[in-house]
PDBML (XML) file of the C-alpha atoms, coordinates in Angstrom:
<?xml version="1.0" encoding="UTF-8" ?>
<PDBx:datablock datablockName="MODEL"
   xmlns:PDBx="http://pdbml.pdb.org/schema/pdbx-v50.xsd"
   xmlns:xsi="http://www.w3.org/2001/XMLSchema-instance"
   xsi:schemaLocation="http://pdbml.pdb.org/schema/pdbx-v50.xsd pdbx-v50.xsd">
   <PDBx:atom_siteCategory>
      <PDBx:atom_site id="1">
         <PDBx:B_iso_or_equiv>0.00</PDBx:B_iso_or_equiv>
         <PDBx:Cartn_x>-11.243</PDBx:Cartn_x>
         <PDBx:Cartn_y>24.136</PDBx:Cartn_y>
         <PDBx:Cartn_z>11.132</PDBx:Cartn_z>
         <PDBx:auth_asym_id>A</PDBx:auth_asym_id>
         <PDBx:auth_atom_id>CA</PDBx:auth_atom_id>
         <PDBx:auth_comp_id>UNK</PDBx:auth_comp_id>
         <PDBx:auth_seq_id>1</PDBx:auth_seq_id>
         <PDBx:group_PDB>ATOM</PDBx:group_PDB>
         <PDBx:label_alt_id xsi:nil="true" />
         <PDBx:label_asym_id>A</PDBx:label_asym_id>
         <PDBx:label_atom_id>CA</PDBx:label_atom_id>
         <PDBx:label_comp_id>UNK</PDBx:label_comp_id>
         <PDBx:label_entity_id>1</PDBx:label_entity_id>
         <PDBx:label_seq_id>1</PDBx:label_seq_id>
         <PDBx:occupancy>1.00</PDBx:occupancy>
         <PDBx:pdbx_PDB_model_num>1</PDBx:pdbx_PDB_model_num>
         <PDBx:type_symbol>C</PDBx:type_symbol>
      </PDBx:atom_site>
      <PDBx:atom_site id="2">
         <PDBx:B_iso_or_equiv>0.00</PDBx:B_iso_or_equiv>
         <PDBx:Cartn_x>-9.368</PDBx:Cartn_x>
         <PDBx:Cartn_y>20.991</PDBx:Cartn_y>
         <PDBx:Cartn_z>9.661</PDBx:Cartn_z>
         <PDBx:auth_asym_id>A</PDBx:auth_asym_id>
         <PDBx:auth_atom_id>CA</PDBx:auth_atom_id>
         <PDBx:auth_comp_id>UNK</PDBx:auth_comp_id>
         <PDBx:auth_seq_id>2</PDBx:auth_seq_id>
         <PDBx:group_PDB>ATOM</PDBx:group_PDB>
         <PDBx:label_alt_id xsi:nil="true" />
         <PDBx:label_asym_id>A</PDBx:label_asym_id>
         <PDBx:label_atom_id>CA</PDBx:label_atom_id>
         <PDBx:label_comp_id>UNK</PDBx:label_comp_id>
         <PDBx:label_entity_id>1</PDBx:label_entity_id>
         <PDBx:label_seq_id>2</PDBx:label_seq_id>
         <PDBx:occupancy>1.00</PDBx:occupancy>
         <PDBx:pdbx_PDB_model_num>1</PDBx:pdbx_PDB_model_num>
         <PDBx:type_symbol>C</PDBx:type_symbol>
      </PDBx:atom_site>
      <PDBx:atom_site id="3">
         <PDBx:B_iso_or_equiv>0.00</PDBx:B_iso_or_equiv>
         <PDBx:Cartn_x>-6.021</PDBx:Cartn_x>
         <PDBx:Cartn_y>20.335</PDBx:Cartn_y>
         <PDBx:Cartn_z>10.264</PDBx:Cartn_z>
         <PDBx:auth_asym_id>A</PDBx:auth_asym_id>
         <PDBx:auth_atom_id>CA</PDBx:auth_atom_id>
         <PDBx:auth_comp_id>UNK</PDBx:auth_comp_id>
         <PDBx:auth_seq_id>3</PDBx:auth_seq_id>
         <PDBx:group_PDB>ATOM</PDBx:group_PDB>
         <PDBx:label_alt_id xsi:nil="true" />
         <PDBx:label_asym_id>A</PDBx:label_asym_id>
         <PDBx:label_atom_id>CA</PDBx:label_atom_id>
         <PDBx:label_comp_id>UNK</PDBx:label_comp_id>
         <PDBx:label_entity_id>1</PDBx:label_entity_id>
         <PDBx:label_seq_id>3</PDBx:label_seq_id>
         <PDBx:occupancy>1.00</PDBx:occupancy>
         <PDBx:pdbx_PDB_model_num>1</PDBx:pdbx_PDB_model_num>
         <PDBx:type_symbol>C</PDBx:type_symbol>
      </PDBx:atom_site>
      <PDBx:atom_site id="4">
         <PDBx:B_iso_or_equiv>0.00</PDBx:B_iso_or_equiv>
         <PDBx:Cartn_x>-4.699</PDBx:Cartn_x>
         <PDBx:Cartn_y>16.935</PDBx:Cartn_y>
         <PDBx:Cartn_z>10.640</PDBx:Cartn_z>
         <PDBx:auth_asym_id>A</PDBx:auth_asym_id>
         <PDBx:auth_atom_id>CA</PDBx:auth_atom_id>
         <PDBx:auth_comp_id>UNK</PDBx:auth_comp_id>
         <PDBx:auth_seq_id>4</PDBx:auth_seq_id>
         <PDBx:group_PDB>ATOM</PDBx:group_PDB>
         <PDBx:label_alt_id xsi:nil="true" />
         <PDBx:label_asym_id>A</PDBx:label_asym_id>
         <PDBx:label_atom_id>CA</PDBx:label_atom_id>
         <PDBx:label_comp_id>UNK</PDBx:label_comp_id>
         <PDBx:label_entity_id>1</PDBx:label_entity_id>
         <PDBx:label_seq_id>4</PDBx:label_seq_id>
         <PDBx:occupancy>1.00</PDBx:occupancy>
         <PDBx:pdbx_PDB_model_num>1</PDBx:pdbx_PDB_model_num>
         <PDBx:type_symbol>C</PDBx:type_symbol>
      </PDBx:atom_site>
      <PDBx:atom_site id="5">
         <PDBx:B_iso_or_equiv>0.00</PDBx:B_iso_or_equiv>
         <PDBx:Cartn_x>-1.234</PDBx:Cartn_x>
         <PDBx:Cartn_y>15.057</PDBx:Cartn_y>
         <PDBx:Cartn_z>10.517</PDBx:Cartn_z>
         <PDBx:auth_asym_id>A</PDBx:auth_asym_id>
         <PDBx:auth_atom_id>CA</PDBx:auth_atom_id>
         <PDBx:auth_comp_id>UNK</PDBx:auth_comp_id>
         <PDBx:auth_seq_id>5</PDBx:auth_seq_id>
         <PDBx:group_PDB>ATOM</PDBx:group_PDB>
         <PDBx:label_alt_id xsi:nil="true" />
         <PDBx:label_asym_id>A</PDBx:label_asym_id>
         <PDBx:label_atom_id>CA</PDBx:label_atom_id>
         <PDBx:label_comp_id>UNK</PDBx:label_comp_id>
         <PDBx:label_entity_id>1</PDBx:label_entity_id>
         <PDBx:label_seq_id>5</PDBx:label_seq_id>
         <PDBx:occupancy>1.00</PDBx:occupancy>
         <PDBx:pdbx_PDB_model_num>1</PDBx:pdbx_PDB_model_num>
         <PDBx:type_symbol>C</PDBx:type_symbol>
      </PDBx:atom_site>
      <PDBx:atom_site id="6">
         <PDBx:B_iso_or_equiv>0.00</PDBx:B_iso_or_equiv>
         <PDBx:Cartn_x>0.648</PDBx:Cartn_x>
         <PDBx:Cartn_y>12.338</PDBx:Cartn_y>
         <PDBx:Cartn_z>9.726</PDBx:Cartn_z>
         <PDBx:auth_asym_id>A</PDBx:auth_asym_id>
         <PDBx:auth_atom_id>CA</PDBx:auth_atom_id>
         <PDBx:auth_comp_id>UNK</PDBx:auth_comp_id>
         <PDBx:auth_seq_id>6</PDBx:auth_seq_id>
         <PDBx:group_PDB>ATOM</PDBx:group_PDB>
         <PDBx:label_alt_id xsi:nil="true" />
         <PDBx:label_asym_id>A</PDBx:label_asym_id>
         <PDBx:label_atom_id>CA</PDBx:label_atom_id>
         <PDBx:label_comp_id>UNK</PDBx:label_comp_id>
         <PDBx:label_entity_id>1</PDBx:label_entity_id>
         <PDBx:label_seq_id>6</PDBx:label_seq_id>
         <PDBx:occupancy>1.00</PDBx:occupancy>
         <PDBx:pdbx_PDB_model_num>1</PDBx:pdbx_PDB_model_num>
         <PDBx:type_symbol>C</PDBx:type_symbol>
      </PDBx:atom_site>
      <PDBx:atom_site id="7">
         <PDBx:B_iso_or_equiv>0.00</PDBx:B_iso_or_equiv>
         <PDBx:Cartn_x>4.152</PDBx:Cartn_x>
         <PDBx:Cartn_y>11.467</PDBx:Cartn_y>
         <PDBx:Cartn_z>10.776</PDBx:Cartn_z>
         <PDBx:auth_asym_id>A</PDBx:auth_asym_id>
         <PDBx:auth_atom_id>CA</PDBx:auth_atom_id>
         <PDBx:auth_comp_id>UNK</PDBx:auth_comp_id>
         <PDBx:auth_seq_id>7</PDBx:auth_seq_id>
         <PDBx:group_PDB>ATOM</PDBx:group_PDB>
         <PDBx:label_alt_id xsi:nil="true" />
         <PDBx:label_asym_id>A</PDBx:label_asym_id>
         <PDBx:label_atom_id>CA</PDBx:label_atom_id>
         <PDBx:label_comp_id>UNK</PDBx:label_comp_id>
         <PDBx:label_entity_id>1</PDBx:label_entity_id>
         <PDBx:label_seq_id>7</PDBx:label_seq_id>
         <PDBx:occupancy>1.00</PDBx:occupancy>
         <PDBx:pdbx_PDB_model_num>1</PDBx:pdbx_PDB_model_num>
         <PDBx:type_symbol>C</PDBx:type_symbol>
      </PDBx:atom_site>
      <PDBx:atom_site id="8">
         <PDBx:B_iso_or_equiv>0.00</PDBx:B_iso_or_equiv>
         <PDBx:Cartn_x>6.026</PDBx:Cartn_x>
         <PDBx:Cartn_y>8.686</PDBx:Cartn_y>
         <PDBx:Cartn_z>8.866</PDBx:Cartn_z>
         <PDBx:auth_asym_id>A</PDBx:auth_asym_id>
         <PDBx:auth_atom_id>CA</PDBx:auth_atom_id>
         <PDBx:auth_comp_id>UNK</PDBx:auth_comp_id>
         <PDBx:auth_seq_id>8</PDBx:auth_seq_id>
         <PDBx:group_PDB>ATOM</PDBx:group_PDB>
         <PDBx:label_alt_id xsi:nil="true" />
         <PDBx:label_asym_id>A</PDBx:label_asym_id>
         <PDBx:label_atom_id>CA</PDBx:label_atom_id>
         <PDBx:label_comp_id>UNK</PDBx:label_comp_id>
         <PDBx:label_entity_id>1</PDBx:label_entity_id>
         <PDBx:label_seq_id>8</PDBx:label_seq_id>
         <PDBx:occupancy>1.00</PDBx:occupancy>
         <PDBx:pdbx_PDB_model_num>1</PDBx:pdbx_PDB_model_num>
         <PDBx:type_symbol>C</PDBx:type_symbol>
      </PDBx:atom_site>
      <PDBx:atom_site id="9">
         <PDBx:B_iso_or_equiv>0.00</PDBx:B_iso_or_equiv>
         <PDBx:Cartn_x>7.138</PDBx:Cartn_x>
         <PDBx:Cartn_y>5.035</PDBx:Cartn_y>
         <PDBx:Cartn_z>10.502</PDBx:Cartn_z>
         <PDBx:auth_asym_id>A</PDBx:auth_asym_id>
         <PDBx:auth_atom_id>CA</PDBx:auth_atom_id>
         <PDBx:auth_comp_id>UNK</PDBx:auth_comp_id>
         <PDBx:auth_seq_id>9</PDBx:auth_seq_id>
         <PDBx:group_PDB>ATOM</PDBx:group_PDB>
         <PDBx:label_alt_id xsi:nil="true" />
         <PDBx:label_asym_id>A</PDBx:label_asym_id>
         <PDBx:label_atom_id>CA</PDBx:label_atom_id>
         <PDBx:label_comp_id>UNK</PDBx:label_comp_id>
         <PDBx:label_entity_id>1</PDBx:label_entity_id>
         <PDBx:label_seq_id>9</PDBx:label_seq_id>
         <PDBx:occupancy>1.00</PDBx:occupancy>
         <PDBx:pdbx_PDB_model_num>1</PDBx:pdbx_PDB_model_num>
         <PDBx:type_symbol>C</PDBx:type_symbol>
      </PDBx:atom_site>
      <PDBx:atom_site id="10">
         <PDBx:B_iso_or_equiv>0.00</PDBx:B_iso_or_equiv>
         <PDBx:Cartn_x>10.598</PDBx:Cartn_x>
         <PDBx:Cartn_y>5.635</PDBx:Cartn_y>
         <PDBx:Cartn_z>10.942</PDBx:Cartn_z>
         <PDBx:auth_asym_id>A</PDBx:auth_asym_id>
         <PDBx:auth_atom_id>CA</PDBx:auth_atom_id>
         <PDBx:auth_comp_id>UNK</PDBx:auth_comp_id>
         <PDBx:auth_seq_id>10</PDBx:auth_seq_id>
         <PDBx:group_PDB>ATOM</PDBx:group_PDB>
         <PDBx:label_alt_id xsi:nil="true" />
         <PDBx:label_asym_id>A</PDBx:label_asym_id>
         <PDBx:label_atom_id>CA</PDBx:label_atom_id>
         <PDBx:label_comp_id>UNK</PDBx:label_comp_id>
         <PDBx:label_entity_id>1</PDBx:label_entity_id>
         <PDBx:label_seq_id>10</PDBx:label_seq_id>
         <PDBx:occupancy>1.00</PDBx:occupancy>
         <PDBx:pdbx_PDB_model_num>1</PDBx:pdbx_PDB_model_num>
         <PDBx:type_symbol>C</PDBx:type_symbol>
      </PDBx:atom_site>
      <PDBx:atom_site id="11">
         <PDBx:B_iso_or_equiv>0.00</PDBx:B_iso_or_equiv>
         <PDBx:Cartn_x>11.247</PDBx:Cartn_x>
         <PDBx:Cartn_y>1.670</PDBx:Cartn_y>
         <PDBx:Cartn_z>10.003</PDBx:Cartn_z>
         <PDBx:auth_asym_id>A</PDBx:auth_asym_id>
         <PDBx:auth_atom_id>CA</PDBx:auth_atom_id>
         <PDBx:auth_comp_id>UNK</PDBx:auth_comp_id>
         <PDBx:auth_seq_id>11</PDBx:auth_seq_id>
         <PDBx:group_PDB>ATOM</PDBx:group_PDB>
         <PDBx:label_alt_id xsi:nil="true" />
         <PDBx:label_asym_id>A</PDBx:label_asym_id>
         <PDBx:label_atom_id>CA</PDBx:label_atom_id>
         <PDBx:label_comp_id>UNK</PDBx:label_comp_id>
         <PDBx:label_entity_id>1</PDBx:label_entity_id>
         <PDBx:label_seq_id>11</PDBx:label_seq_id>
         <PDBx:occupancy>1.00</PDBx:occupancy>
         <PDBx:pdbx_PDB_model_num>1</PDBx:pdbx_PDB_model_num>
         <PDBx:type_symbol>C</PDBx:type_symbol>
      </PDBx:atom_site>
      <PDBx:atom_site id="12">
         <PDBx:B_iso_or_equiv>0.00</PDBx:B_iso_or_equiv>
         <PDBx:Cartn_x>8.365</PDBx:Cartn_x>
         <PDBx:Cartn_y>0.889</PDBx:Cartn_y>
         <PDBx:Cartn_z>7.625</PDBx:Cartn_z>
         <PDBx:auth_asym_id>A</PDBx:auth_asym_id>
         <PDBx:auth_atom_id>CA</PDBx:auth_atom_id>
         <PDBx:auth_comp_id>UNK</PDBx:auth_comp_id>
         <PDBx:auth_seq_id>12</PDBx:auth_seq_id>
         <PDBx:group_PDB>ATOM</PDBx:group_PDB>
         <PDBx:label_alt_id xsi:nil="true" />
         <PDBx:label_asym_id>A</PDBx:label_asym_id>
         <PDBx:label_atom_id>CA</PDBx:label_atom_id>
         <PDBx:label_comp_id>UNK</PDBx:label_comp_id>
         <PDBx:label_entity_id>1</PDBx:label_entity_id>
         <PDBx:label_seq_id>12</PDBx:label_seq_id>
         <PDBx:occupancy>1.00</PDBx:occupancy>
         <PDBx:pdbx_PDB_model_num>1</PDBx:pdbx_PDB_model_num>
         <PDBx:type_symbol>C</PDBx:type_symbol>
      </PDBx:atom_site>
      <PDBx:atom_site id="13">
         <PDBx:B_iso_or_equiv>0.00</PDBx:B_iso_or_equiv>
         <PDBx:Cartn_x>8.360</PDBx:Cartn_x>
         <PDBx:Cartn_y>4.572</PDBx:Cartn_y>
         <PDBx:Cartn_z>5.927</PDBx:Cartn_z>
         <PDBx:auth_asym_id>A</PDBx:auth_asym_id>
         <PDBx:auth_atom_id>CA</PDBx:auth_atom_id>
         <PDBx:auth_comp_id>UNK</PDBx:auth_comp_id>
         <PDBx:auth_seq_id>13</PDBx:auth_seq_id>
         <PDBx:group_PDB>ATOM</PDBx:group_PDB>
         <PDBx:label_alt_id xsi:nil="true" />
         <PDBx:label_asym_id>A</PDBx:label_asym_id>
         <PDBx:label_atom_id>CA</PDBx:label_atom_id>
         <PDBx:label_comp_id>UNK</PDBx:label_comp_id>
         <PDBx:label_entity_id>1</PDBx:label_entity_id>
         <PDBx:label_seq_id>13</PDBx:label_seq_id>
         <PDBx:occupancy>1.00</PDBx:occupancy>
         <PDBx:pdbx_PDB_model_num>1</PDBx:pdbx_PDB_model_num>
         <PDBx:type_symbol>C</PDBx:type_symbol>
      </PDBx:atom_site>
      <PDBx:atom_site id="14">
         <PDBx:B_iso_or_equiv>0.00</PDBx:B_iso_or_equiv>
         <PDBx:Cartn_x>11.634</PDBx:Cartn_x>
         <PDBx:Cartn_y>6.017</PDBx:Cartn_y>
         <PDBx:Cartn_z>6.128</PDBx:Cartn_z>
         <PDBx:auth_asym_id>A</PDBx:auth_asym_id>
         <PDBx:auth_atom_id>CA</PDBx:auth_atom_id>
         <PDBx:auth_comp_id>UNK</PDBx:auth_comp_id>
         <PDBx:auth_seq_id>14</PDBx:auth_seq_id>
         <PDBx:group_PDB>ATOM</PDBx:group_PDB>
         <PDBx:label_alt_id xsi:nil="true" />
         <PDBx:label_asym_id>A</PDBx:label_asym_id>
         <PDBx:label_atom_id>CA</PDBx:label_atom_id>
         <PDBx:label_comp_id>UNK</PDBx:label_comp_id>
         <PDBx:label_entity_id>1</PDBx:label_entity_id>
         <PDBx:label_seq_id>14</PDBx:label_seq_id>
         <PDBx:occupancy>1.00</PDBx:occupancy>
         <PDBx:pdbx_PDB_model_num>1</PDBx:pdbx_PDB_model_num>
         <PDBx:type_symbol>C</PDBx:type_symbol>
      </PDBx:atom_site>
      <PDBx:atom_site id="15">
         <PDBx:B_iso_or_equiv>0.00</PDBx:B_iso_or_equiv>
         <PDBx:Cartn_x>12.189</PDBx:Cartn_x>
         <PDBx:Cartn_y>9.750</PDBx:Cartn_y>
         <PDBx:Cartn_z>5.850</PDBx:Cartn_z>
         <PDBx:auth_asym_id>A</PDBx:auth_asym_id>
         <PDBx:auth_atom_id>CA</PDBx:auth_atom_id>
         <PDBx:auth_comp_id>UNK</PDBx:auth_comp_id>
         <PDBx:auth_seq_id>15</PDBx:auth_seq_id>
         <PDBx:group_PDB>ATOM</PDBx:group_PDB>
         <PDBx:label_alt_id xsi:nil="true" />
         <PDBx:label_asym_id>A</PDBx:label_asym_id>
         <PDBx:label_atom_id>CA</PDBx:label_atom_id>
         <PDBx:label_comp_id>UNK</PDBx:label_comp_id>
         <PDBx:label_entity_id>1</PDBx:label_entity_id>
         <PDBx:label_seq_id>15</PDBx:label_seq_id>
         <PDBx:occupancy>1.00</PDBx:occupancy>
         <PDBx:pdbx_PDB_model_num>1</PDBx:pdbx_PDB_model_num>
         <PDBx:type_symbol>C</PDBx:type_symbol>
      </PDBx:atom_site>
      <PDBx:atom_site id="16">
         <PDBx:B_iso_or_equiv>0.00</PDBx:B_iso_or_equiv>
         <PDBx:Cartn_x>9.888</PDBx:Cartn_x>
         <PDBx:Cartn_y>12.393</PDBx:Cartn_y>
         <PDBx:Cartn_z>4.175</PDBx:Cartn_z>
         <PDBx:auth_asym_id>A</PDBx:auth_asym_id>
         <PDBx:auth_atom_id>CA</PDBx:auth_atom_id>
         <PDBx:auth_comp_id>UNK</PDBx:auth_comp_id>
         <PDBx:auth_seq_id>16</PDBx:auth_seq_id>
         <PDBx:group_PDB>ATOM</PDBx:group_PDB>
         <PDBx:label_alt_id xsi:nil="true" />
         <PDBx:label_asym_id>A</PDBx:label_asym_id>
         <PDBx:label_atom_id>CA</PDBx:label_atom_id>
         <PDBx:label_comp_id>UNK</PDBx:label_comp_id>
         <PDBx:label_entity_id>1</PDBx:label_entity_id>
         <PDBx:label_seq_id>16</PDBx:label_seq_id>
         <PDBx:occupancy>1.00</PDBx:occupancy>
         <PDBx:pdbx_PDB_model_num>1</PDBx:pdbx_PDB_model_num>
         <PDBx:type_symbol>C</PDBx:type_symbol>
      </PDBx:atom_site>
      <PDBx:atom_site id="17">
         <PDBx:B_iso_or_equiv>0.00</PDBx:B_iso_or_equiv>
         <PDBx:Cartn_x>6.991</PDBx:Cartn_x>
         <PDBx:Cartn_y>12.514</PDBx:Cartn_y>
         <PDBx:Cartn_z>1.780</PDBx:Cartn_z>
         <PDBx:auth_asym_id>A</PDBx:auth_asym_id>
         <PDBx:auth_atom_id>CA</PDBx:auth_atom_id>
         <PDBx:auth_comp_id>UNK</PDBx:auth_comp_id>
         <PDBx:auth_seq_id>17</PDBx:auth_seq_id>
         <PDBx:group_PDB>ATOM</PDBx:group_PDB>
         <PDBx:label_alt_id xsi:nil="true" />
         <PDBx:label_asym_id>A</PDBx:label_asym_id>
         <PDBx:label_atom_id>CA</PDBx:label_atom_id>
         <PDBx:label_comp_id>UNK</PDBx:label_comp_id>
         <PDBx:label_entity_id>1</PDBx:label_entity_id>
         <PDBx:label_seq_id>17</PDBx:label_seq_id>
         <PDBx:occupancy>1.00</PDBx:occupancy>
         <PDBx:pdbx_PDB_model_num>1</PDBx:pdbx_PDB_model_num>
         <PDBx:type_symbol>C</PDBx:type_symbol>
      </PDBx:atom_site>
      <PDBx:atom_site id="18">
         <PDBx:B_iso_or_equiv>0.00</PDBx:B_iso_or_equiv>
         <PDBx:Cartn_x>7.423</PDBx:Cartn_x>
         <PDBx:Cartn_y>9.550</PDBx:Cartn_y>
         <PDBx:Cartn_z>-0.266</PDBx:Cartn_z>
         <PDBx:auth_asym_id>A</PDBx:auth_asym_id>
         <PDBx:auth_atom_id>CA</PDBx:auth_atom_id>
         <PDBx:auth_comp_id>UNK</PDBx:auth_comp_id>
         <PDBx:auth_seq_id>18</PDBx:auth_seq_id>
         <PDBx:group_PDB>ATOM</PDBx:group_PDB>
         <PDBx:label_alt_id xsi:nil="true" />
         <PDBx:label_asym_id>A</PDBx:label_asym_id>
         <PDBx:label_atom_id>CA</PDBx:label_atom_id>
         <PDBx:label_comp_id>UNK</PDBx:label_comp_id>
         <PDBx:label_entity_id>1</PDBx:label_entity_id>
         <PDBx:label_seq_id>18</PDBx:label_seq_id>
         <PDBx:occupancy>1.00</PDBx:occupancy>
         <PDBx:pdbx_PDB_model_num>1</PDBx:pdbx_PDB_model_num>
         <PDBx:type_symbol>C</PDBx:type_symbol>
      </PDBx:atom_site>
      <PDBx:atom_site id="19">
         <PDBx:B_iso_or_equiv>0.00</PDBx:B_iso_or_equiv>
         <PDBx:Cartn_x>4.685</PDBx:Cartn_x>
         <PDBx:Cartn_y>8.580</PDBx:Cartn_y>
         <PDBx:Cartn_z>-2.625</PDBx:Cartn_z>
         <PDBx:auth_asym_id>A</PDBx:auth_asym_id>
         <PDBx:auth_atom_id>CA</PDBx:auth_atom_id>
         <PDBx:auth_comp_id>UNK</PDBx:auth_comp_id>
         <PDBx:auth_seq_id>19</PDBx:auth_seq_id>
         <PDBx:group_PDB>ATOM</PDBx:group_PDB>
         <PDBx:label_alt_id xsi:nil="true" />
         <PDBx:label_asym_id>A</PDBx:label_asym_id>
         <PDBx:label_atom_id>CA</PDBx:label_atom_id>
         <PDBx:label_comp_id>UNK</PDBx:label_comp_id>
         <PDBx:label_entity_id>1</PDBx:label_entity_id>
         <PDBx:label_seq_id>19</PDBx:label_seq_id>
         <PDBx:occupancy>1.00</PDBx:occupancy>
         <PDBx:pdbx_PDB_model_num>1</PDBx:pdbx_PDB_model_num>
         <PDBx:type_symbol>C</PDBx:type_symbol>
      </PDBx:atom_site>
      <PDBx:atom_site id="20">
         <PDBx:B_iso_or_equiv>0.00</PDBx:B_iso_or_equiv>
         <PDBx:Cartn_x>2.835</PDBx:Cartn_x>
         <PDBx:Cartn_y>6.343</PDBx:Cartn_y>
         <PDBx:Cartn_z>-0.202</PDBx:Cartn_z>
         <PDBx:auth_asym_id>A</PDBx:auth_asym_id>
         <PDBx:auth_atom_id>CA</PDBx:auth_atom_id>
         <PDBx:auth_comp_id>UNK</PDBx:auth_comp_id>
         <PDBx:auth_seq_id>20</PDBx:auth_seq_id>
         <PDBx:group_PDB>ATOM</PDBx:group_PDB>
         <PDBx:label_alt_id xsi:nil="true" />
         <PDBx:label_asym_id>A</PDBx:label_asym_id>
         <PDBx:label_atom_id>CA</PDBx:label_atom_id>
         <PDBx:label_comp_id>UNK</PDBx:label_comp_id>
         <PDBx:label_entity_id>1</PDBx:label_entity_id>
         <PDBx:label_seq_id>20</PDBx:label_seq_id>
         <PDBx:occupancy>1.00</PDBx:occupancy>
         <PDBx:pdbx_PDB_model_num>1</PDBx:pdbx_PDB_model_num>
         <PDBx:type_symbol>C</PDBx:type_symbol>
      </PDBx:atom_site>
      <PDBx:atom_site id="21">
         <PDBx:B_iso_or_equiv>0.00</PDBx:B_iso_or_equiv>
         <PDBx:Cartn_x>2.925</PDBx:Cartn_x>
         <PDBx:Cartn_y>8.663</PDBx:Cartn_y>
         <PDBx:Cartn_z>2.078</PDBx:Cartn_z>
         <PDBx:auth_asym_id>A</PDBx:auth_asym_id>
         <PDBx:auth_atom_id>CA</PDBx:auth_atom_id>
         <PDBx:auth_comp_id>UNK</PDBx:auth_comp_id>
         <PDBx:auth_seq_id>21</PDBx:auth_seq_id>
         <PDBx:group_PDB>ATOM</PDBx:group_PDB>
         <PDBx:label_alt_id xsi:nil="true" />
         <PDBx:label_asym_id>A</PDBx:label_asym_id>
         <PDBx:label_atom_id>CA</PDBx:label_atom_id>
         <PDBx:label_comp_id>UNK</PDBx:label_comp_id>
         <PDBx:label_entity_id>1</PDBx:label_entity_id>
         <PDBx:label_seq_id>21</PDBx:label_seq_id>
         <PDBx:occupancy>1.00</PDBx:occupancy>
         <PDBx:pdbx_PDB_model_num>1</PDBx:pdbx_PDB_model_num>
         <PDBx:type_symbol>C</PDBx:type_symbol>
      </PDBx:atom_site>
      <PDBx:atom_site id="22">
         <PDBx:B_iso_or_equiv>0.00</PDBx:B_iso_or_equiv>
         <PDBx:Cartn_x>0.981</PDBx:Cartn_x>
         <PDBx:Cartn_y>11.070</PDBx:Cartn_y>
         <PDBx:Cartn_z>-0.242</PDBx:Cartn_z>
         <PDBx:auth_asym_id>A</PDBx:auth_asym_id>
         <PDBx:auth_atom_id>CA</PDBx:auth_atom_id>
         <PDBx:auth_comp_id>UNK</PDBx:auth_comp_id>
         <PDBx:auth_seq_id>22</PDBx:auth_seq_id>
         <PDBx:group_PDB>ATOM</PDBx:group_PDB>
         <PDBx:label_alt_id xsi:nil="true" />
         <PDBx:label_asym_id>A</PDBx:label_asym_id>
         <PDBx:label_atom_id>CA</PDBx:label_atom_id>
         <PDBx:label_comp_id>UNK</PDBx:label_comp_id>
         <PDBx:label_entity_id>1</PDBx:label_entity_id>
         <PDBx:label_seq_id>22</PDBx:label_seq_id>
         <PDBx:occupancy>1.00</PDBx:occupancy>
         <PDBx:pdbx_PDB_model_num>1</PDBx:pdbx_PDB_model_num>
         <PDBx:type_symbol>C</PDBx:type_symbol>
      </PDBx:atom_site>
      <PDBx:atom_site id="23">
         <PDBx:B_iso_or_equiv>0.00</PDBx:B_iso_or_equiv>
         <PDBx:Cartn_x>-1.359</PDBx:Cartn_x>
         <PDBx:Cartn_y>8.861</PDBx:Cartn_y>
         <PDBx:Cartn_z>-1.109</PDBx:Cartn_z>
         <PDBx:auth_asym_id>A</PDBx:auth_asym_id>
         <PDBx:auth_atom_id>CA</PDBx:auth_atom_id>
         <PDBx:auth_comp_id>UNK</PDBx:auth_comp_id>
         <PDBx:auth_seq_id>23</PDBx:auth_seq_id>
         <PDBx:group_PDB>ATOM</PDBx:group_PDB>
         <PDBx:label_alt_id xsi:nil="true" />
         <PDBx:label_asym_id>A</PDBx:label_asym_id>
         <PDBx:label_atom_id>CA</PDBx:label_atom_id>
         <PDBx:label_comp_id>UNK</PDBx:label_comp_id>
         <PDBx:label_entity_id>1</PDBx:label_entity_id>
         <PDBx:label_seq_id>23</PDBx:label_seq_id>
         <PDBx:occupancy>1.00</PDBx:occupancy>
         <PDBx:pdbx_PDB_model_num>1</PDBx:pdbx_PDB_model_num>
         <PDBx:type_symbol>C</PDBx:type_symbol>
      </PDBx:atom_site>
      <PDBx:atom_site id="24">
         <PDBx:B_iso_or_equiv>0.00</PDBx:B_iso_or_equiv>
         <PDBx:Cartn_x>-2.365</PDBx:Cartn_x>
         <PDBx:Cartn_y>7.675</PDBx:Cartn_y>
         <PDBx:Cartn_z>2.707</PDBx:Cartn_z>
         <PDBx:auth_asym_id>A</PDBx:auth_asym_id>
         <PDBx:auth_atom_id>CA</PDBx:auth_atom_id>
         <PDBx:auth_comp_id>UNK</PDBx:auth_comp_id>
         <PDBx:auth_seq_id>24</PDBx:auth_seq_id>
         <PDBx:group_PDB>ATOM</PDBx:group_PDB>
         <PDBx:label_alt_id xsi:nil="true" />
         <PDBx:label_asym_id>A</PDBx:label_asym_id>
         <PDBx:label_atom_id>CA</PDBx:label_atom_id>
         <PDBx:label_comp_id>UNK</PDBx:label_comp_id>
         <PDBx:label_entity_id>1</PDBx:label_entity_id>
         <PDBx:label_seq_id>24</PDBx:label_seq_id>
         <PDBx:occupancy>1.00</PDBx:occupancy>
         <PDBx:pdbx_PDB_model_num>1</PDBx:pdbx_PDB_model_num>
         <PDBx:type_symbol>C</PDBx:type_symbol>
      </PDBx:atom_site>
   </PDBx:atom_siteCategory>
</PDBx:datablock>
């Protein structure tokens, strides 16, 4: 019943789960 997402900034994140990533 909850299922969201959350794709990284290419630019500002870079690529993957980093650890800001996790905590947003």
């Amino acid at each position: 019943k909850h299922v969201s997402y959350l794709v990284p900034d290419r630019v500002v994140d870079g690529y993957g789960l980093t650890p800001p990533i996790a905590e947003r």
